[in-house]
PDB file of N, CA and C in Angstrom:
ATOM      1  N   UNK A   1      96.534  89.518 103.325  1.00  0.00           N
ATOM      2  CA  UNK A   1      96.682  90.724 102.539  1.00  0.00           C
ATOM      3  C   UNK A   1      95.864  91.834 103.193  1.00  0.00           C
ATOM      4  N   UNK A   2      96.521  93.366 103.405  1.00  0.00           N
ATOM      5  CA  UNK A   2      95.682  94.106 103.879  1.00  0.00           C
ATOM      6  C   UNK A   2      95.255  94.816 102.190  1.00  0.00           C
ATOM      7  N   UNK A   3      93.809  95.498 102.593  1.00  0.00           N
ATOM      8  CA  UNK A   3      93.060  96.138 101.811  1.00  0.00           C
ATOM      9  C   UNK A   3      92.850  97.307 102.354  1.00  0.00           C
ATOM     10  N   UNK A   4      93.085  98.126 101.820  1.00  0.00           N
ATOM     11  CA  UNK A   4      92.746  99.475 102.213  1.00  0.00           C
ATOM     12  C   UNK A   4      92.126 100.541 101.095  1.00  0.00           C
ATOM     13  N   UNK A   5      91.041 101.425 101.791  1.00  0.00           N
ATOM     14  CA  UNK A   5      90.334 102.533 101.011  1.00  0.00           C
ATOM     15  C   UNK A   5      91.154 103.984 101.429  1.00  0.00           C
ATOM     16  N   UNK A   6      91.657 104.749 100.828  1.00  0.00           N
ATOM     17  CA  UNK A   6      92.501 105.642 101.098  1.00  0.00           C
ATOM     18  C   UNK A   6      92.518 106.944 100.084  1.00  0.00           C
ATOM     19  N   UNK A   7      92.235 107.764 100.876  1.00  0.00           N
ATOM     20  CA  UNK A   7      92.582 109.166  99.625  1.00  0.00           C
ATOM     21  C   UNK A   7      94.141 109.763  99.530  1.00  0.00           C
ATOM     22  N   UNK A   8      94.344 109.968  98.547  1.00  0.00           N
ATOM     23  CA  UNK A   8      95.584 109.903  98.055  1.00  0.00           C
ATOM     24  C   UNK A   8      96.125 111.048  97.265  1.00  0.00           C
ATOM     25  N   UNK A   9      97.255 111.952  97.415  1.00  0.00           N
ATOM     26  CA  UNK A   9      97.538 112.950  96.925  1.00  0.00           C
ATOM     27  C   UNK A   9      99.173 113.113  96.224  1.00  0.00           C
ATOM     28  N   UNK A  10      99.277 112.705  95.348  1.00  0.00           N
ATOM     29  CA  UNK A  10     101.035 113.554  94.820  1.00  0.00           C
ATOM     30  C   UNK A  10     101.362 114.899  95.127  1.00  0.00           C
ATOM     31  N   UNK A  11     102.374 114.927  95.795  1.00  0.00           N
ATOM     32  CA  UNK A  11     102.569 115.903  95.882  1.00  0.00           C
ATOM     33  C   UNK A  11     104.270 116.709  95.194  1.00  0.00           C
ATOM     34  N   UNK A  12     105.234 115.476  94.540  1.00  0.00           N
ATOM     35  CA  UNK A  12     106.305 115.326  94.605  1.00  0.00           C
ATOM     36  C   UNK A  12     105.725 116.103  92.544  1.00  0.00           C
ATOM     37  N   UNK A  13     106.425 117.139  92.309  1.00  0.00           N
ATOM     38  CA  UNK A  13     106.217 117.530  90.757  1.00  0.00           C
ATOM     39  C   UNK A  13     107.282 117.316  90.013  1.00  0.00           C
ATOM     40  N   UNK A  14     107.275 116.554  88.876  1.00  0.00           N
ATOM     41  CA  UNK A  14     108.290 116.989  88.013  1.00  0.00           C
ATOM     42  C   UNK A  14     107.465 117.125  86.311  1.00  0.00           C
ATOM     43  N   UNK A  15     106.229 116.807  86.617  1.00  0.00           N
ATOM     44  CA  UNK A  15     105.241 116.667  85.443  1.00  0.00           C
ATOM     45  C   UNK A  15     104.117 117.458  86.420  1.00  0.00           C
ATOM     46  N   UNK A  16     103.261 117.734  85.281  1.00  0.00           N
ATOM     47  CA  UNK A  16     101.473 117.840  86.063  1.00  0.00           C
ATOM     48  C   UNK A  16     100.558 117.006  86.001  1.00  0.00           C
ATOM     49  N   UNK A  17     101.146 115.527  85.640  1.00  0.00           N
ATOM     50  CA  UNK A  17     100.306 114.701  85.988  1.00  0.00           C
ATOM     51  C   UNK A  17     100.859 113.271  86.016  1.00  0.00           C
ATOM     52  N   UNK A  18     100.955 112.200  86.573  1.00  0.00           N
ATOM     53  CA  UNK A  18     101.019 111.092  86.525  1.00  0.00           C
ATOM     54  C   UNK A  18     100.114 110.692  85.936  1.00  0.00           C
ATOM     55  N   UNK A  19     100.484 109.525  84.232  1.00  0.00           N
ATOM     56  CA  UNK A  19      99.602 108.781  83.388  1.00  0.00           C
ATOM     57  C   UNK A  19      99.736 107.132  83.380  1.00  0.00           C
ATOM     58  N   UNK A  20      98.715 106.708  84.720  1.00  0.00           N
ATOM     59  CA  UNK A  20      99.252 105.478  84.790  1.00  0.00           C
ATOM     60  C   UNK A  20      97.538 104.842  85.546  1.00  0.00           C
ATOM     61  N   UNK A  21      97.263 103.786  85.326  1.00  0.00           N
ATOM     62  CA  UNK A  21      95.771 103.261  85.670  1.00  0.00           C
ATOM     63  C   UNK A  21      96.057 102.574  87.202  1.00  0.00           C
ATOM     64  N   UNK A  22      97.035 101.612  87.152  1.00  0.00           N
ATOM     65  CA  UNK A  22      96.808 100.783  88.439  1.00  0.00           C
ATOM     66  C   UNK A  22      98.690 100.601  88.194  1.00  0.00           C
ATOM     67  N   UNK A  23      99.184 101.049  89.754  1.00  0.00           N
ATOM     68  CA  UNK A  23     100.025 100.789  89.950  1.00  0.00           C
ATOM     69  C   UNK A  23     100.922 100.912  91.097  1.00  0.00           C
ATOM     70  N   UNK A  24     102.324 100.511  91.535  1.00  0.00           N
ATOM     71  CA  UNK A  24     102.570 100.363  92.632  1.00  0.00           C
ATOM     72  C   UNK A  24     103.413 101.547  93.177  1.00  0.00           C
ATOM     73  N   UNK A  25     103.212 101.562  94.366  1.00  0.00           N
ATOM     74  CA  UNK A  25     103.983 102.543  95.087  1.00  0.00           C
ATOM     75  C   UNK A  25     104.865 102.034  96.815  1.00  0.00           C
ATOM     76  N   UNK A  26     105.693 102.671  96.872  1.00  0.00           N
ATOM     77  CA  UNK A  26     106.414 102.147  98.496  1.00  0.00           C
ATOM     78  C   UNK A  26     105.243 103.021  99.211  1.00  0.00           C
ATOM     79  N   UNK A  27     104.999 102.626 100.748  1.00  0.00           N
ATOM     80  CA  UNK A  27     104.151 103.616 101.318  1.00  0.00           C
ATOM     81  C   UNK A  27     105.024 103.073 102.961  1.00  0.00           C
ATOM     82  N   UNK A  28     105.014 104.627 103.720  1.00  0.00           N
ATOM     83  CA  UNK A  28     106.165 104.553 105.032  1.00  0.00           C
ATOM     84  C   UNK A  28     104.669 104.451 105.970  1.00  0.00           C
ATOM     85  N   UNK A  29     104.630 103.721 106.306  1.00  0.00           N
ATOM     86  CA  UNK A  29     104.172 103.079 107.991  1.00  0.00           C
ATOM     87  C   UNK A  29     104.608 104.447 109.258  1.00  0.00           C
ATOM     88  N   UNK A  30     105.501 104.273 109.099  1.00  0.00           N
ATOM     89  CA  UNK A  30     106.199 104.711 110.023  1.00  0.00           C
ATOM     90  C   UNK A  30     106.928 103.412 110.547  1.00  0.00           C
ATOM     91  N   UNK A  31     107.928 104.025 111.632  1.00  0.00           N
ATOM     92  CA  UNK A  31     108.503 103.040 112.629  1.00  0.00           C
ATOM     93  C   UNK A  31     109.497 101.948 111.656  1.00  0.00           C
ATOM     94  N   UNK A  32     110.277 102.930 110.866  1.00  0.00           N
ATOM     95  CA  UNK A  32     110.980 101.965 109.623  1.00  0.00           C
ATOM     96  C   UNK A  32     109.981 100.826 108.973  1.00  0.00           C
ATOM     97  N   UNK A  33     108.812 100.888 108.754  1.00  0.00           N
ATOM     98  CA  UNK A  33     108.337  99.523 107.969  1.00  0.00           C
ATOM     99  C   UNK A  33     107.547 100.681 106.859  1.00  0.00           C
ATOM    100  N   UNK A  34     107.832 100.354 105.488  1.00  0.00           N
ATOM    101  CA  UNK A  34     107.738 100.389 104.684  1.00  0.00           C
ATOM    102  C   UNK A  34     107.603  99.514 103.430  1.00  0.00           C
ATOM    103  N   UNK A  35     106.471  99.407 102.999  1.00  0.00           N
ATOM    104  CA  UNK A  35     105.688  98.135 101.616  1.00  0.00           C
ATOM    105  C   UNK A  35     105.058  99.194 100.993  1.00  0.00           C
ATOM    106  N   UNK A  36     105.333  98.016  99.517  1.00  0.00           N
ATOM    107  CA  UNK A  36     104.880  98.498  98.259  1.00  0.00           C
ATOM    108  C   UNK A  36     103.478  97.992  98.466  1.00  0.00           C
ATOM    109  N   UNK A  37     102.310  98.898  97.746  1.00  0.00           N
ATOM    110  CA  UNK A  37     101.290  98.821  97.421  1.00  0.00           C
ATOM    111  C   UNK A  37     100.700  99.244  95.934  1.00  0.00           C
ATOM    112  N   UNK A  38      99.407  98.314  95.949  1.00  0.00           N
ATOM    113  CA  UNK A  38      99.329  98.556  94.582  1.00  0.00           C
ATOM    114  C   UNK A  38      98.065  99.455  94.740  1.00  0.00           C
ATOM    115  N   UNK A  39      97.881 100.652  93.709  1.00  0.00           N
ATOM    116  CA  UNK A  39      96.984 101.000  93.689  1.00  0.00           C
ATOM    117  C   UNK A  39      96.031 101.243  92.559  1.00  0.00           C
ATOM    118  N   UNK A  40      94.744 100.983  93.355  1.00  0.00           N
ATOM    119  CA  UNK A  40      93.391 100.440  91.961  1.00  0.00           C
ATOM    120  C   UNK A  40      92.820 101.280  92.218  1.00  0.00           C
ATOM    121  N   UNK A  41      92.012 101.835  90.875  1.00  0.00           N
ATOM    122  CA  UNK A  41      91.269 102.979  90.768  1.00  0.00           C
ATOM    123  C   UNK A  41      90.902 103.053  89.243  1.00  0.00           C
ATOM    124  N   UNK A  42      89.836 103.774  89.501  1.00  0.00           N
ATOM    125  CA  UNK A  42      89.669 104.135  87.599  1.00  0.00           C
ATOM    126  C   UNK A  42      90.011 105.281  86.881  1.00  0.00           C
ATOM    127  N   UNK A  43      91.144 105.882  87.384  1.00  0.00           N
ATOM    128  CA  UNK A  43      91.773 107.195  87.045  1.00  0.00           C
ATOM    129  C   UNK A  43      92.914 106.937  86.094  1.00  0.00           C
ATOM    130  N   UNK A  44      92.856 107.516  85.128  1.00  0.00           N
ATOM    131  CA  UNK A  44      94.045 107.180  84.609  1.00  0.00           C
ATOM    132  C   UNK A  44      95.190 107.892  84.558  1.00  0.00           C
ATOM    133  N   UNK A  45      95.104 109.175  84.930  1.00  0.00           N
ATOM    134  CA  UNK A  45      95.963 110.093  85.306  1.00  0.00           C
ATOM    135  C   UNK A  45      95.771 110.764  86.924  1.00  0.00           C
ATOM    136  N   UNK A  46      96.466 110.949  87.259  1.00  0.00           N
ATOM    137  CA  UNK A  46      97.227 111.287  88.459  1.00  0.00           C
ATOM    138  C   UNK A  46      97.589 112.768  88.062  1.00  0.00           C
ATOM    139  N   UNK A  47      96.147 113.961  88.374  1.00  0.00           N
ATOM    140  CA  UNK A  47      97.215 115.142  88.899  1.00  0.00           C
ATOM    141  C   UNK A  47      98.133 115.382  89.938  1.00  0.00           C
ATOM    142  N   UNK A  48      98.568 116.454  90.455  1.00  0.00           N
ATOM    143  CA  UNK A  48      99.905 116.922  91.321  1.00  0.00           C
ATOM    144  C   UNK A  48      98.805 117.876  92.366  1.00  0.00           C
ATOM    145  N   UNK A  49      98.915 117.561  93.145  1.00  0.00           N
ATOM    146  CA  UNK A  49      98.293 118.203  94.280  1.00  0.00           C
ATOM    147  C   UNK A  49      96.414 118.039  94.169  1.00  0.00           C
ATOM    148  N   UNK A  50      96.554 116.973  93.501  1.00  0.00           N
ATOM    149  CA  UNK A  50      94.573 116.758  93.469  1.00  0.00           C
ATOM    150  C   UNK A  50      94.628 115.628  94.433  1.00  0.00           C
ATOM    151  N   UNK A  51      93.269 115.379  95.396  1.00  0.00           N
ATOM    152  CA  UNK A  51      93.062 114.212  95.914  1.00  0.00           C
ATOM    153  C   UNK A  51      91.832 113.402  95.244  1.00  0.00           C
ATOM    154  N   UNK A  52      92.090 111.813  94.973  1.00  0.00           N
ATOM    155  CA  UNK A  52      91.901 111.137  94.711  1.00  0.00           C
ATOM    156  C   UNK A  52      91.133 109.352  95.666  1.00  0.00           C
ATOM    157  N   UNK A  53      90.133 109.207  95.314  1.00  0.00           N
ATOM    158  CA  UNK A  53      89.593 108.118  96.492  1.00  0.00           C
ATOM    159  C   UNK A  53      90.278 106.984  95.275  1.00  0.00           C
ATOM    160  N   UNK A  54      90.851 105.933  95.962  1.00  0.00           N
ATOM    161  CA  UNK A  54      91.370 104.379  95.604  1.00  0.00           C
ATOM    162  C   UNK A  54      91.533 103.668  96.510  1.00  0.00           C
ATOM    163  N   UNK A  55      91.766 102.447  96.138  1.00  0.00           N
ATOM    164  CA  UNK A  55      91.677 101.208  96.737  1.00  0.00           C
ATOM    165  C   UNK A  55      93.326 100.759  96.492  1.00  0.00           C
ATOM    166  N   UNK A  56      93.670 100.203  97.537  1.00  0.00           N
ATOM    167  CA  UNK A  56      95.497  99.923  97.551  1.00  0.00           C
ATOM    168  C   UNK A  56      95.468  98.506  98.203  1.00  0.00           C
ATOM    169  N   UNK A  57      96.083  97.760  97.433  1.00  0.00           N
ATOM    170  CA  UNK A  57      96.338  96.410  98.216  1.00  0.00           C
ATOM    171  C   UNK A  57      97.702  95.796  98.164  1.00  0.00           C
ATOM    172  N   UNK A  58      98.057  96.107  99.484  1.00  0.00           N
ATOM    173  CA  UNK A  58      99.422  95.335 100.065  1.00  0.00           C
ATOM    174  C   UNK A  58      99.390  93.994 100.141  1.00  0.00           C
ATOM    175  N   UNK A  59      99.688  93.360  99.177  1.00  0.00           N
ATOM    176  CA  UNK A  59      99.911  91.485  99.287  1.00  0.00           C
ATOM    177  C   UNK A  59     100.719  91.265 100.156  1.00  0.00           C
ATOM    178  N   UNK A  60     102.147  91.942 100.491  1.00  0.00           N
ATOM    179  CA  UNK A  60     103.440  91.520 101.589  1.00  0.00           C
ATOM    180  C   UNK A  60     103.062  91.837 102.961  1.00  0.00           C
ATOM    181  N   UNK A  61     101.174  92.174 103.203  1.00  0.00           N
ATOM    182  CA  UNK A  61     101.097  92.514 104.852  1.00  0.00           C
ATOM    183  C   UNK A  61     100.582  91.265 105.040  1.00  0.00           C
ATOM    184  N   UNK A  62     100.914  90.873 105.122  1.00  0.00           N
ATOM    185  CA  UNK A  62     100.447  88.858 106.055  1.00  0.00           C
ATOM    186  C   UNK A  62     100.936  88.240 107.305  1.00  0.00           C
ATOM    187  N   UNK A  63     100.740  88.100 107.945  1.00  0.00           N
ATOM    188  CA  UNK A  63     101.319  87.159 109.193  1.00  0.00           C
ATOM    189  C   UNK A  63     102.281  88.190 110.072  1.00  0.00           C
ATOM    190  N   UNK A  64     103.543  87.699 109.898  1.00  0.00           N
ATOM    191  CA  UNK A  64     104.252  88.261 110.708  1.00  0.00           C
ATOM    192  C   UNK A  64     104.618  90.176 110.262  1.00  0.00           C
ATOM    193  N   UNK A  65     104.525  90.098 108.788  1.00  0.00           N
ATOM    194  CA  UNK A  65     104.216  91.772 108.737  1.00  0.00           C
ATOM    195  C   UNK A  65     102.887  92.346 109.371  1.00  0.00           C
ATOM    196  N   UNK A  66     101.895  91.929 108.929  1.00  0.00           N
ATOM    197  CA  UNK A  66     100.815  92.183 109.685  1.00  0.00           C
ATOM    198  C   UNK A  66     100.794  92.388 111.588  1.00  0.00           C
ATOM    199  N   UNK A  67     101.147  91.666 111.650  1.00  0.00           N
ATOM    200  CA  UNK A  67     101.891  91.789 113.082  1.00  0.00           C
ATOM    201  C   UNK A  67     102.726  93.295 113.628  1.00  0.00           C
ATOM    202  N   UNK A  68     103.268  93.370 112.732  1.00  0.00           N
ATOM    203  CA  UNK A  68     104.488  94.531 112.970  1.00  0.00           C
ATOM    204  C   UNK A  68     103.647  95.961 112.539  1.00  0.00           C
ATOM    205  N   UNK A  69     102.953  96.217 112.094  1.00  0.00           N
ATOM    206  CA  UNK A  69     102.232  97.021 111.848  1.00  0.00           C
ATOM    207  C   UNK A  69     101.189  97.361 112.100  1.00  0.00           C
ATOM    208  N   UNK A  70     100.180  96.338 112.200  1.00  0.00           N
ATOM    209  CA  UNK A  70      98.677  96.905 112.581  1.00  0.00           C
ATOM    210  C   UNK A  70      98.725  97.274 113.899  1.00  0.00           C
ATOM    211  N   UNK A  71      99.368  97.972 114.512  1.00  0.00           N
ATOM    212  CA  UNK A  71      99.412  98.897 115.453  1.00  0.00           C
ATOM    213  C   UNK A  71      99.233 100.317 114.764  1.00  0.00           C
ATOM    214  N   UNK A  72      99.897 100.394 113.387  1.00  0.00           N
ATOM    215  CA  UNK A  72      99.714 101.583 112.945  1.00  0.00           C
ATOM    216  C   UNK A  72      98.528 102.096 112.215  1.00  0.00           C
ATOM    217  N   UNK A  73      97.546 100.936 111.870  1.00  0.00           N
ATOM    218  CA  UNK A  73      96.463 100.967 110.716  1.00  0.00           C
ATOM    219  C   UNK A  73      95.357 101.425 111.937  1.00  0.00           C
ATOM    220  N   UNK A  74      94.881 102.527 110.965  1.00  0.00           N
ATOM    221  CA  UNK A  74      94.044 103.108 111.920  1.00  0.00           C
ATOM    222  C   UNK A  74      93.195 104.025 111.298  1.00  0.00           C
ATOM    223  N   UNK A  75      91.733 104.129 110.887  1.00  0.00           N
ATOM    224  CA  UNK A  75      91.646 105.048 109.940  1.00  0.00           C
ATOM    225  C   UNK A  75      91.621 106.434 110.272  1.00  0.00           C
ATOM    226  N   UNK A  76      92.022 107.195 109.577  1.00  0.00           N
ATOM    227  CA  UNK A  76      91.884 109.204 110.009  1.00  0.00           C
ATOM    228  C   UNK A  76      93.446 109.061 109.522  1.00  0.00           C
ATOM    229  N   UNK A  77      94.053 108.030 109.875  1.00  0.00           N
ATOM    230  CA  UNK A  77      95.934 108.054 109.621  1.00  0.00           C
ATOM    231  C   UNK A  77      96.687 107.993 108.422  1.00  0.00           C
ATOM    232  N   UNK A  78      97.421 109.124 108.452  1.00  0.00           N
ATOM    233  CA  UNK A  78      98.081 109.675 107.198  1.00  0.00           C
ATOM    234  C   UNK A  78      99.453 108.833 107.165  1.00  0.00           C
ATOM    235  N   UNK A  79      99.560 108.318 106.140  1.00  0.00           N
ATOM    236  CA  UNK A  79     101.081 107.375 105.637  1.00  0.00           C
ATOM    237  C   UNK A  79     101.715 108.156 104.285  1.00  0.00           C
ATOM    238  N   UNK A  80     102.992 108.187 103.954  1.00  0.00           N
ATOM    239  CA  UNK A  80     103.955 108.398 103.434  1.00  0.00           C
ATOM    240  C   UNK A  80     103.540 107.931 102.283  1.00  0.00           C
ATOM    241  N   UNK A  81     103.895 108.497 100.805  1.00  0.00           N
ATOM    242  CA  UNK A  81     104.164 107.582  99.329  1.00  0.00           C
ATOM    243  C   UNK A  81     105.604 107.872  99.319  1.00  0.00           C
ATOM    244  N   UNK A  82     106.668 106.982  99.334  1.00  0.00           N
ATOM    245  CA  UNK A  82     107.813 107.815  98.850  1.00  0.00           C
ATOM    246  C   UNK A  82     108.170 106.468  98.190  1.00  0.00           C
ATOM    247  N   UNK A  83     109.964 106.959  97.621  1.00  0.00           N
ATOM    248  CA  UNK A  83     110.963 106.010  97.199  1.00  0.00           C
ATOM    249  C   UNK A  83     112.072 106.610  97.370  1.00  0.00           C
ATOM    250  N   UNK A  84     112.670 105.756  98.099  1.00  0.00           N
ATOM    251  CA  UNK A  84     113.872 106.454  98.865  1.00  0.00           C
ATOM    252  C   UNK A  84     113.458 107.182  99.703  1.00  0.00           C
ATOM    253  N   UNK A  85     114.538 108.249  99.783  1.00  0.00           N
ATOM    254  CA  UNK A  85     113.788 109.287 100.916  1.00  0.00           C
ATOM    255  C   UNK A  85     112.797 110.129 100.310  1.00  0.00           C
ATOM    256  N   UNK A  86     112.536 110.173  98.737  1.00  0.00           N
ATOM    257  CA  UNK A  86     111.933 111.218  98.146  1.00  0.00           C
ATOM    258  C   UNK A  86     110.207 111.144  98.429  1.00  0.00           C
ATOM    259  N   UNK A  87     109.798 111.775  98.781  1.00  0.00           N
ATOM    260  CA  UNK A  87     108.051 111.751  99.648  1.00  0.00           C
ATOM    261  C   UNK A  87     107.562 111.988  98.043  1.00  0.00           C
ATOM    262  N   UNK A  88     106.904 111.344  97.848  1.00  0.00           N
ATOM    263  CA  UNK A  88     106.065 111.384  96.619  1.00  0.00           C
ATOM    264  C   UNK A  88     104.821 111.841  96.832  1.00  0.00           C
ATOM    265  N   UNK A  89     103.857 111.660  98.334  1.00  0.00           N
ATOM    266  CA  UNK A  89     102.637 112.171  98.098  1.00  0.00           C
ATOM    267  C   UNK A  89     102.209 111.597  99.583  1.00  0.00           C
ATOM    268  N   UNK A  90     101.038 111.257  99.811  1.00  0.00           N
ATOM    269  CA  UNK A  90     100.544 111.347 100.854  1.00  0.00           C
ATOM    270  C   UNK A  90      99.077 110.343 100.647  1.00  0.00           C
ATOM    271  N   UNK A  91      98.605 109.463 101.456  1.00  0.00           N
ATOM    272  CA  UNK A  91      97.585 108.717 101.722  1.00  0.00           C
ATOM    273  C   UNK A  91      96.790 108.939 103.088  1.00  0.00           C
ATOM    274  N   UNK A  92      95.499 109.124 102.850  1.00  0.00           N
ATOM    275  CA  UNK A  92      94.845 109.373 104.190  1.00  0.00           C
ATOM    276  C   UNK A  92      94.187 107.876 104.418  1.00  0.00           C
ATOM    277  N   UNK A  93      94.222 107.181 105.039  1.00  0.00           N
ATOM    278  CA  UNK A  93      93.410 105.592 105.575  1.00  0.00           C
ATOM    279  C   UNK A  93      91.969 105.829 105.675  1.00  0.00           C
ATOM    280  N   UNK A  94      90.847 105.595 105.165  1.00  0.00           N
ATOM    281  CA  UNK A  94      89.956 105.718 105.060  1.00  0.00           C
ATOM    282  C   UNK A  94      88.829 104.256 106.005  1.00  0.00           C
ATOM    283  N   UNK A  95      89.490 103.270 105.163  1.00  0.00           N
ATOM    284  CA  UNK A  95      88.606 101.581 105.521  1.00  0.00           C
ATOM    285  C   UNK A  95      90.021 100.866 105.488  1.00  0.00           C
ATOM    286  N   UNK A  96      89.727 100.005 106.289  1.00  0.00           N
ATOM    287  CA  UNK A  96      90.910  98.906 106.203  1.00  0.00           C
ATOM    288  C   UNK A  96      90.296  97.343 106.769  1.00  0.00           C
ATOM    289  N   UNK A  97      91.049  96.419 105.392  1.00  0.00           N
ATOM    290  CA  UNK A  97      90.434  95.354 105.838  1.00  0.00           C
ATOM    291  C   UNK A  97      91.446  94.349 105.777  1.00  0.00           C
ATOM    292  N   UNK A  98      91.686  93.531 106.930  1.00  0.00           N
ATOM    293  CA  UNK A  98      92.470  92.404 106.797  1.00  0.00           C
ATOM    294  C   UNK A  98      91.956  91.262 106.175  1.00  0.00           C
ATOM    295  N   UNK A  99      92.672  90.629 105.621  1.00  0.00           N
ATOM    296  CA  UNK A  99      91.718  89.112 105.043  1.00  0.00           C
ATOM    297  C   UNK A  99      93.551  88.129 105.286  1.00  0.00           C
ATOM    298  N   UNK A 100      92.956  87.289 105.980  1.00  0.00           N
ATOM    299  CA  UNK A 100      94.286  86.544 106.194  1.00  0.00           C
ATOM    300  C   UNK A 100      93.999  85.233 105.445  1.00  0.00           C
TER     301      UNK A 100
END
């Protein structure tokens, strides 16, 4: 499972705030690989253009995903929130920790 510390921004509006404690999101890699992550934090709302420090943990990066990607994990590196094509927001990589 990768672990990651990441600041995190919505940027996608249809409300002014997302009301939700811990939950999941798709996040784009790049290079077509794209996983859901969950994200933990003690916020319970989610403004629209605020940044936010949390903790996100991808259970589906293991072995052979892990493989395919940690070329891209890198911290300073900005990844995608979307679903579908719709970009929901933005993650900056802060710490990253593998635990296999």
């Amino acid at each position: 499972m990768l672990k990651v510390k990441a600041e995190i921004i919505f940027t996608l509006c249809d409300k002014n705030y997302i009301a939700r404690e811990d939950f999941r999101v798709p996040f784009n890699f790049g290079d077509d690989l794209l996983f859901s992550g969950n994200i933990i934090s003690n916020h319970t709302e989610y403004a629209y253009n605020e940044k936010y420090l949390v903790e996100i943990e991808f259970f589906t990066i293991e072995g052979e995903a892990y493989e395919a990607v940690k070329h891209l994990l890198q911290a300073g590196n900005t990844i995608a929130m979307q679903t579908g094509s719709r970009l929901l927001g933005k993650a900056k990589l802060l710490e990253l920790d593998y635990v296999a």
